[in-house]
PDB file of N, CA and C in Angstrom:
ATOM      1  N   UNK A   1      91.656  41.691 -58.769  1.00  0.00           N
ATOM      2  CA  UNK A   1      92.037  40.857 -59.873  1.00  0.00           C
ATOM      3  C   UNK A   1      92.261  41.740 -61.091  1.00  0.00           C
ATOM      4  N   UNK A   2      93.562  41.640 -61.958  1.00  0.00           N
ATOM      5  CA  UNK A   2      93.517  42.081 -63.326  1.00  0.00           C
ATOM      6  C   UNK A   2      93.809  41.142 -64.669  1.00  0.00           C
ATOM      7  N   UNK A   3      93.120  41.472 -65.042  1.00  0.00           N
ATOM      8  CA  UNK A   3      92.919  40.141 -66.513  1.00  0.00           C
ATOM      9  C   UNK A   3      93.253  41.313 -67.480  1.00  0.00           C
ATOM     10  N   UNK A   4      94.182  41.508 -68.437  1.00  0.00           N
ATOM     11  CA  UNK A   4      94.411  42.376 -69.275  1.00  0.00           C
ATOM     12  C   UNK A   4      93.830  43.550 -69.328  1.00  0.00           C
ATOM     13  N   UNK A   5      93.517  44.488 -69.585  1.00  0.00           N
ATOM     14  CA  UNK A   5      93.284  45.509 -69.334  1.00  0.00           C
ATOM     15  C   UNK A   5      92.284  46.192 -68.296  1.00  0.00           C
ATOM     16  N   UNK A   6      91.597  45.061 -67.785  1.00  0.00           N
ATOM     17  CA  UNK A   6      90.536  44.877 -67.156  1.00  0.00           C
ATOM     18  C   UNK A   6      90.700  44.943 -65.465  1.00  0.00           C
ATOM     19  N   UNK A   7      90.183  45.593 -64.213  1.00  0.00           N
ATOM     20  CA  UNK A   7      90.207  45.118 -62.973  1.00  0.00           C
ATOM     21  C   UNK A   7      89.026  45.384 -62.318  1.00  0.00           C
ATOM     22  N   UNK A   8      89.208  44.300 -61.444  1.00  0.00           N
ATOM     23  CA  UNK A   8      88.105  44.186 -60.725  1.00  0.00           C
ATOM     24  C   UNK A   8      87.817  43.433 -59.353  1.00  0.00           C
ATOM     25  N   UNK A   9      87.672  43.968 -58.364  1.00  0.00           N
ATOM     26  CA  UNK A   9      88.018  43.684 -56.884  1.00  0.00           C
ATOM     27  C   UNK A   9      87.587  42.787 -56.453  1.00  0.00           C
ATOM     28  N   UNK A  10      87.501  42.032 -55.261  1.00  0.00           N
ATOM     29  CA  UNK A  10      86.956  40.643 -55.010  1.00  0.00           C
ATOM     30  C   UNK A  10      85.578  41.076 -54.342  1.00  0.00           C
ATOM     31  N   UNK A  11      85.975  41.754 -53.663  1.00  0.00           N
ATOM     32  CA  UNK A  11      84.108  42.685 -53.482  1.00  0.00           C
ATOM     33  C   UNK A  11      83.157  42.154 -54.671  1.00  0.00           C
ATOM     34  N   UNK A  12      83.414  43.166 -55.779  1.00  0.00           N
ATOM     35  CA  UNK A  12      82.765  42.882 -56.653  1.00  0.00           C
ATOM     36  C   UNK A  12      82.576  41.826 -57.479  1.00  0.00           C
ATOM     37  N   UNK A  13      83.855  41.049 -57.735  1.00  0.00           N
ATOM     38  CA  UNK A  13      83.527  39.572 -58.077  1.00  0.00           C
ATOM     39  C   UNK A  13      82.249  38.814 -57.173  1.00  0.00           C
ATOM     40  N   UNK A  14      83.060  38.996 -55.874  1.00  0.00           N
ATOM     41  CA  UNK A  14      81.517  38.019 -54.934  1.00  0.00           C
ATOM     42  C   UNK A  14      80.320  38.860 -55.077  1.00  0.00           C
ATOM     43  N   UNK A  15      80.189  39.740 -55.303  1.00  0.00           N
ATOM     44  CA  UNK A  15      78.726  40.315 -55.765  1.00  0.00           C
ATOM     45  C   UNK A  15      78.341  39.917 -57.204  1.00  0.00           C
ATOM     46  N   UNK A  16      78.766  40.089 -57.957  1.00  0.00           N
ATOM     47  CA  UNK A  16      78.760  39.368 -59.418  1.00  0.00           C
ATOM     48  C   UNK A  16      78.126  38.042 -59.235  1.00  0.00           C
ATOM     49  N   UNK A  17      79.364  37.696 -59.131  1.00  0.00           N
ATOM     50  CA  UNK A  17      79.224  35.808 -58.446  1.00  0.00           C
ATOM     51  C   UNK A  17      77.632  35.575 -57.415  1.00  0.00           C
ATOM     52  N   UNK A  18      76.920  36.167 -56.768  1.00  0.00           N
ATOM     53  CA  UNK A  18      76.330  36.038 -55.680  1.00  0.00           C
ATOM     54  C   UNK A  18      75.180  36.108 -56.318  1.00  0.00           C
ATOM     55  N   UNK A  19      75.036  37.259 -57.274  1.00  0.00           N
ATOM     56  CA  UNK A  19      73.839  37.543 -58.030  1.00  0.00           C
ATOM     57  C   UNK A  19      73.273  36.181 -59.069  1.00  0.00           C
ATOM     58  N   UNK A  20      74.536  35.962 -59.842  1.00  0.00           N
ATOM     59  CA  UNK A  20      74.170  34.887 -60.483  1.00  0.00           C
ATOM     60  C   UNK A  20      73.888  34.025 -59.677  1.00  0.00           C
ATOM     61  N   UNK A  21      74.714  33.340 -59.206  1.00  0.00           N
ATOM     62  CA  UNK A  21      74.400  32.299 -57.942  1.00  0.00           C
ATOM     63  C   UNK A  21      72.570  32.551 -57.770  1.00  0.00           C
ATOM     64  N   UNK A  22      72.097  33.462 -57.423  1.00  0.00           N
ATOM     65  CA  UNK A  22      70.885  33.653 -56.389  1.00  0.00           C
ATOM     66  C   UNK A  22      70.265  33.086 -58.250  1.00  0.00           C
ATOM     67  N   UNK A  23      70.265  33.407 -59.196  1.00  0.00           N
ATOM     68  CA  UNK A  23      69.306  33.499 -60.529  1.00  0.00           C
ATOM     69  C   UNK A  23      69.484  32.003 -60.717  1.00  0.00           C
ATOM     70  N   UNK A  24      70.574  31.548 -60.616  1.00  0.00           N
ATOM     71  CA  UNK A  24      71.086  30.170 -60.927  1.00  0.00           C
ATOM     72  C   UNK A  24      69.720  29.085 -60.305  1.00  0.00           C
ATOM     73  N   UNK A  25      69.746  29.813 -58.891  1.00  0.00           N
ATOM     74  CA  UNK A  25      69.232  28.816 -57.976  1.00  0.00           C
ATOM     75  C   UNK A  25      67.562  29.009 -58.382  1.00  0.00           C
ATOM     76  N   UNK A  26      66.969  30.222 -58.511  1.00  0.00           N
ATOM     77  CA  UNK A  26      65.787  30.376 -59.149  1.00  0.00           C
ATOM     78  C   UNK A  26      65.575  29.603 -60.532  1.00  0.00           C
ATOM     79  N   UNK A  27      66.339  29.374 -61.252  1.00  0.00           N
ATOM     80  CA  UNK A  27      66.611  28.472 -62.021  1.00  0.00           C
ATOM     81  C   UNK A  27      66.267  26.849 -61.813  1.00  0.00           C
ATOM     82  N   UNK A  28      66.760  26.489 -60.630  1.00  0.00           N
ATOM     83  CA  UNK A  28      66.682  25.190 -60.317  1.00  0.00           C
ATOM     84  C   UNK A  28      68.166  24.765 -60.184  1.00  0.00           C
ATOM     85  N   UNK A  29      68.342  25.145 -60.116  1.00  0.00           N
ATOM     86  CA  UNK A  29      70.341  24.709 -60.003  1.00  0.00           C
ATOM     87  C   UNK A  29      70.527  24.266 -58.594  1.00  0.00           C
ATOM     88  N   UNK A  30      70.928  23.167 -58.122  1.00  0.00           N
ATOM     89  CA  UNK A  30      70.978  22.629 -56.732  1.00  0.00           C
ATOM     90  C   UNK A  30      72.546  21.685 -56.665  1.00  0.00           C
ATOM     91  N   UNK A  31      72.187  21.369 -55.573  1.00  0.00           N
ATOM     92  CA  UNK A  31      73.918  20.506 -55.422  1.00  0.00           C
ATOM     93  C   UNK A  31      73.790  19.463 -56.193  1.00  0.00           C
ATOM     94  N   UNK A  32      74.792  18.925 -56.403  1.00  0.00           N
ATOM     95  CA  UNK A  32      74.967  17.712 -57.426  1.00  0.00           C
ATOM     96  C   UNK A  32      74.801  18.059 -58.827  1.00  0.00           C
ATOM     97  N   UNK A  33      73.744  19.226 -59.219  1.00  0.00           N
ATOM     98  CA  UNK A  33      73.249  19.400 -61.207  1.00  0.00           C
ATOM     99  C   UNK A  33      74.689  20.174 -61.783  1.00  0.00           C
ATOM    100  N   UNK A  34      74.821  19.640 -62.652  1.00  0.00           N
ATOM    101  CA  UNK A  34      75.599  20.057 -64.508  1.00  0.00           C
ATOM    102  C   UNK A  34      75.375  21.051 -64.535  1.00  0.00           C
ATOM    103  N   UNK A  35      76.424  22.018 -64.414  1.00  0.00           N
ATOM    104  CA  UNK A  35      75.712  23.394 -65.116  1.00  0.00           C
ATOM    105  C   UNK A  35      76.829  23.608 -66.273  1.00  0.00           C
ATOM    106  N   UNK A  36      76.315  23.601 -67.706  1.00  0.00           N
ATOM    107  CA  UNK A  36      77.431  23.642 -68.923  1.00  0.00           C
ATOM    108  C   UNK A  36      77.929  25.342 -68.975  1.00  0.00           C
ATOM    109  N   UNK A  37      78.971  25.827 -69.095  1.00  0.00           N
ATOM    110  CA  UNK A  37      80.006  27.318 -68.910  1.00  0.00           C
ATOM    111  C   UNK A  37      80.399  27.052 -70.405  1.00  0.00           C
ATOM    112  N   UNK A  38      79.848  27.809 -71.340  1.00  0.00           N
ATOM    113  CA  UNK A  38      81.025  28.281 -72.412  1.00  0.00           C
ATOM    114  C   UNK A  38      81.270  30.164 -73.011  1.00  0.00           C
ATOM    115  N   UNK A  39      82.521  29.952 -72.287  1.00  0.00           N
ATOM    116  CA  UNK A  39      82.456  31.446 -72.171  1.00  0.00           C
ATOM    117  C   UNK A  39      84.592  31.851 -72.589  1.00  0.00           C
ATOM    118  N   UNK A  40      84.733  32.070 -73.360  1.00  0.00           N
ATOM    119  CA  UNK A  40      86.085  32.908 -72.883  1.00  0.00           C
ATOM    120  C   UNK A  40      86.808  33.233 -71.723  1.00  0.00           C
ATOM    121  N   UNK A  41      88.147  32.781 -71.770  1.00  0.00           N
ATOM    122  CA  UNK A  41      88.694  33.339 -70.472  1.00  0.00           C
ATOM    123  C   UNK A  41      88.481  34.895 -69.963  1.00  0.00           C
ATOM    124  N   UNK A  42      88.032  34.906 -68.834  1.00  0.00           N
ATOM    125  CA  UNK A  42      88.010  36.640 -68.570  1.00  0.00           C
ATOM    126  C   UNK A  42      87.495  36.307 -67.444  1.00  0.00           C
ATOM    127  N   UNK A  43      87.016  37.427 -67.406  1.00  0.00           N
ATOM    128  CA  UNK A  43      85.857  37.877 -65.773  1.00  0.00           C
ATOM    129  C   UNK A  43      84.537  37.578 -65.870  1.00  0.00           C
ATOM    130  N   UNK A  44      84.073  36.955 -66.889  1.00  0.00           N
ATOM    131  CA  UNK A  44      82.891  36.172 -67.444  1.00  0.00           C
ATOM    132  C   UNK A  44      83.228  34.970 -66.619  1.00  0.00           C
ATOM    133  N   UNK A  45      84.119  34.240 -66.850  1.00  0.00           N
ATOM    134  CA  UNK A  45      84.402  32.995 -66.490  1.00  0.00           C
ATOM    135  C   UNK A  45      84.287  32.424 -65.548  1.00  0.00           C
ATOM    136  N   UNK A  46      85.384  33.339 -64.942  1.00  0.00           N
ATOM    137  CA  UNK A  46      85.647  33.585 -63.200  1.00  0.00           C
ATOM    138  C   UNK A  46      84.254  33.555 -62.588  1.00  0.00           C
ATOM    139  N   UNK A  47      83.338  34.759 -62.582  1.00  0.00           N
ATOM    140  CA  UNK A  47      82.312  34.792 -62.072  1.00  0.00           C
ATOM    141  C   UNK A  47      81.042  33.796 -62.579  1.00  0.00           C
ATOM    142  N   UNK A  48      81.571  33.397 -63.302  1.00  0.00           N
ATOM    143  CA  UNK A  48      80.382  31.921 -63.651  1.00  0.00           C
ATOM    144  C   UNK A  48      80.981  31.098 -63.086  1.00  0.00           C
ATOM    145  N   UNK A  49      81.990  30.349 -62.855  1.00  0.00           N
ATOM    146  CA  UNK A  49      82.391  29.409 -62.477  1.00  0.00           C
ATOM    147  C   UNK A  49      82.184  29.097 -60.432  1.00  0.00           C
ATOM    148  N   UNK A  50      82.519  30.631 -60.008  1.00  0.00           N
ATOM    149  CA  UNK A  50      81.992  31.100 -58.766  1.00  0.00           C
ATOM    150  C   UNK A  50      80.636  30.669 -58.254  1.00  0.00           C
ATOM    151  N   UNK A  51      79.344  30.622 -58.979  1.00  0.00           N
ATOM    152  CA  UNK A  51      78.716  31.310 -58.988  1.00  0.00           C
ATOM    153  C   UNK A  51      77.830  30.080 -59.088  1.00  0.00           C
ATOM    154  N   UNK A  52      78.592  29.236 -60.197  1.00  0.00           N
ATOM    155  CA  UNK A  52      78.000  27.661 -60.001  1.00  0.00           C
ATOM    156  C   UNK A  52      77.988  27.003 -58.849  1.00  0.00           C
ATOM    157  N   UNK A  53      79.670  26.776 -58.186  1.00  0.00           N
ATOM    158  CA  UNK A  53      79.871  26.422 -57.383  1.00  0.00           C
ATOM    159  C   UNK A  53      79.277  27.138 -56.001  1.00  0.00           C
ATOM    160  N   UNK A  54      78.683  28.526 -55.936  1.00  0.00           N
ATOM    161  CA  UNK A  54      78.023  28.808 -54.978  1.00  0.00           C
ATOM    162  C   UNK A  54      76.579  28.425 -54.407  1.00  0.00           C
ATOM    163  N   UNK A  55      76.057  27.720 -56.020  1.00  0.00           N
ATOM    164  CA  UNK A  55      74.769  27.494 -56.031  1.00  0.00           C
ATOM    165  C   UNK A  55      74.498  25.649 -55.620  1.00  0.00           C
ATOM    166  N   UNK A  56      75.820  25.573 -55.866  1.00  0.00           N
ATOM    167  CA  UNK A  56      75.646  23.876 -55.196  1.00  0.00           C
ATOM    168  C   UNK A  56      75.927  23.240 -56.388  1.00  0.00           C
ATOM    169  N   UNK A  57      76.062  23.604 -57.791  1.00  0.00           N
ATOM    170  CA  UNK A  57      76.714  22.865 -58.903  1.00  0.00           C
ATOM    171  C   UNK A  57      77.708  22.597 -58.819  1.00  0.00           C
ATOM    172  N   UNK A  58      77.655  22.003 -60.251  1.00  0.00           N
ATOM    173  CA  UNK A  58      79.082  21.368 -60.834  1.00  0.00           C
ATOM    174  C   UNK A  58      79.355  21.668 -61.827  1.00  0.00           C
ATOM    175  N   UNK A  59      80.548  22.362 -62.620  1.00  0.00           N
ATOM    176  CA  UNK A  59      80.378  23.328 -63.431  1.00  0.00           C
ATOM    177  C   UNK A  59      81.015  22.458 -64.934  1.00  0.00           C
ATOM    178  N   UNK A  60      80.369  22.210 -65.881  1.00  0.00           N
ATOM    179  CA  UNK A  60      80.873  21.490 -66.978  1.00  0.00           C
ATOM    180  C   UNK A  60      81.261  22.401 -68.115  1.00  0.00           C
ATOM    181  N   UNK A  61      83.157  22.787 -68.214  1.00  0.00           N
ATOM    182  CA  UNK A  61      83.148  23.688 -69.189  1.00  0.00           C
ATOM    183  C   UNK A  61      83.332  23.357 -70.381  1.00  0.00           C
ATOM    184  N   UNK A  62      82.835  24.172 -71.389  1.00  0.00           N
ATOM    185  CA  UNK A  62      82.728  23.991 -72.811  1.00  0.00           C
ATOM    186  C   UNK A  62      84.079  24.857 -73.320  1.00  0.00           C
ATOM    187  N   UNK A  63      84.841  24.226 -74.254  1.00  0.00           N
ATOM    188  CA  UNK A  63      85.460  25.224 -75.178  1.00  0.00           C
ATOM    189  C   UNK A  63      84.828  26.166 -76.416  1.00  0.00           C
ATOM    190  N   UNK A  64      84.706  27.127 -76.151  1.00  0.00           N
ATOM    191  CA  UNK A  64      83.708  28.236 -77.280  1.00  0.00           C
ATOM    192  C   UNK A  64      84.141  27.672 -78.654  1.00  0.00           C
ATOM    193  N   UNK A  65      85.286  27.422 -78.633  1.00  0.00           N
ATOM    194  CA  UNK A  65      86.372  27.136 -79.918  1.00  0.00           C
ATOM    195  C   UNK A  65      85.404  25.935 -81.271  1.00  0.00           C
ATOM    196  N   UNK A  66      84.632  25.367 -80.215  1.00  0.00           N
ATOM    197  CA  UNK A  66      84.182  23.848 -80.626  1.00  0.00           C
ATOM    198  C   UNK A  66      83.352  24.496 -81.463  1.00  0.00           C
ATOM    199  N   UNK A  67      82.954  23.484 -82.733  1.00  0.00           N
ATOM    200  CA  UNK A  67      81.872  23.910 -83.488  1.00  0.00           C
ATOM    201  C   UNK A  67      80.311  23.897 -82.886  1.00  0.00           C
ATOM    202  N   UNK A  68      79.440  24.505 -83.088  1.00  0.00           N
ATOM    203  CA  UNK A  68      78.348  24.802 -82.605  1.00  0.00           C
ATOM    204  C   UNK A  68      77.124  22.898 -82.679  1.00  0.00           C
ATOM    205  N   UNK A  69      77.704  22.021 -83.683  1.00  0.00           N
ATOM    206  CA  UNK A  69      77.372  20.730 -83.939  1.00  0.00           C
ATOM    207  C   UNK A  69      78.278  20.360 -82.695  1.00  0.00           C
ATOM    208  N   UNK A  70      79.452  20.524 -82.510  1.00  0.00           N
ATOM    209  CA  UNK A  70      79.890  19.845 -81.347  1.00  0.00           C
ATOM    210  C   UNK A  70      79.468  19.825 -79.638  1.00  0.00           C
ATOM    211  N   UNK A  71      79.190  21.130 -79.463  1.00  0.00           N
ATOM    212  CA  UNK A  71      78.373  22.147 -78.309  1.00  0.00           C
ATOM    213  C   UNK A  71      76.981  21.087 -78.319  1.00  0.00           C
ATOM    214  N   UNK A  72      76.035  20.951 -79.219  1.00  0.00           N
ATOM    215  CA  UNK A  72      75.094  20.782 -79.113  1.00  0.00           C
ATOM    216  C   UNK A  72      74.032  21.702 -78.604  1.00  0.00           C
ATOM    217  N   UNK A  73      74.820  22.740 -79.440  1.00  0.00           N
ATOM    218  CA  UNK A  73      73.380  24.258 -79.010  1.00  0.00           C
ATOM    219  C   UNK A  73      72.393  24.169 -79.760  1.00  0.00           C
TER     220      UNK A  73
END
């Protein structure tokens, strides 16, 4: 995969992806739960979004753009 200046192989995405996944699930993250993503397009993304869906979530994305009152951080 190349995202602007950036590359990075699918190897390593699914390792990326796999790791989180495994923290996710130590977490409590199971099939069916919300997991909220606000992150910039990139290789952040990608591998969160992976990573949810590996863990049995459902991935609810946020636009970063939104004000921090809107987010509800």
């Amino acid at each position: 995969m190349v995202y602007e200046d950036q590359s990075l192989t699918y190897a390593q995405l699914n390792t990326q992806a796999n790791r989180l996944a495994h923290h996710l699930i130590e977490r409590g993250v199971g099939p069916d739960d919300r997991v909220a993503i606000c992150v910039e397009r990139g290789f952040a993304m990608v591998v969160g979004l992976l990573a949810i869906l590996k863990a049995g979530g459902a991935y609810v994305p946020l636009d970063p753009a939104y004000p921090v009152e809107r987010l509800g951080v």
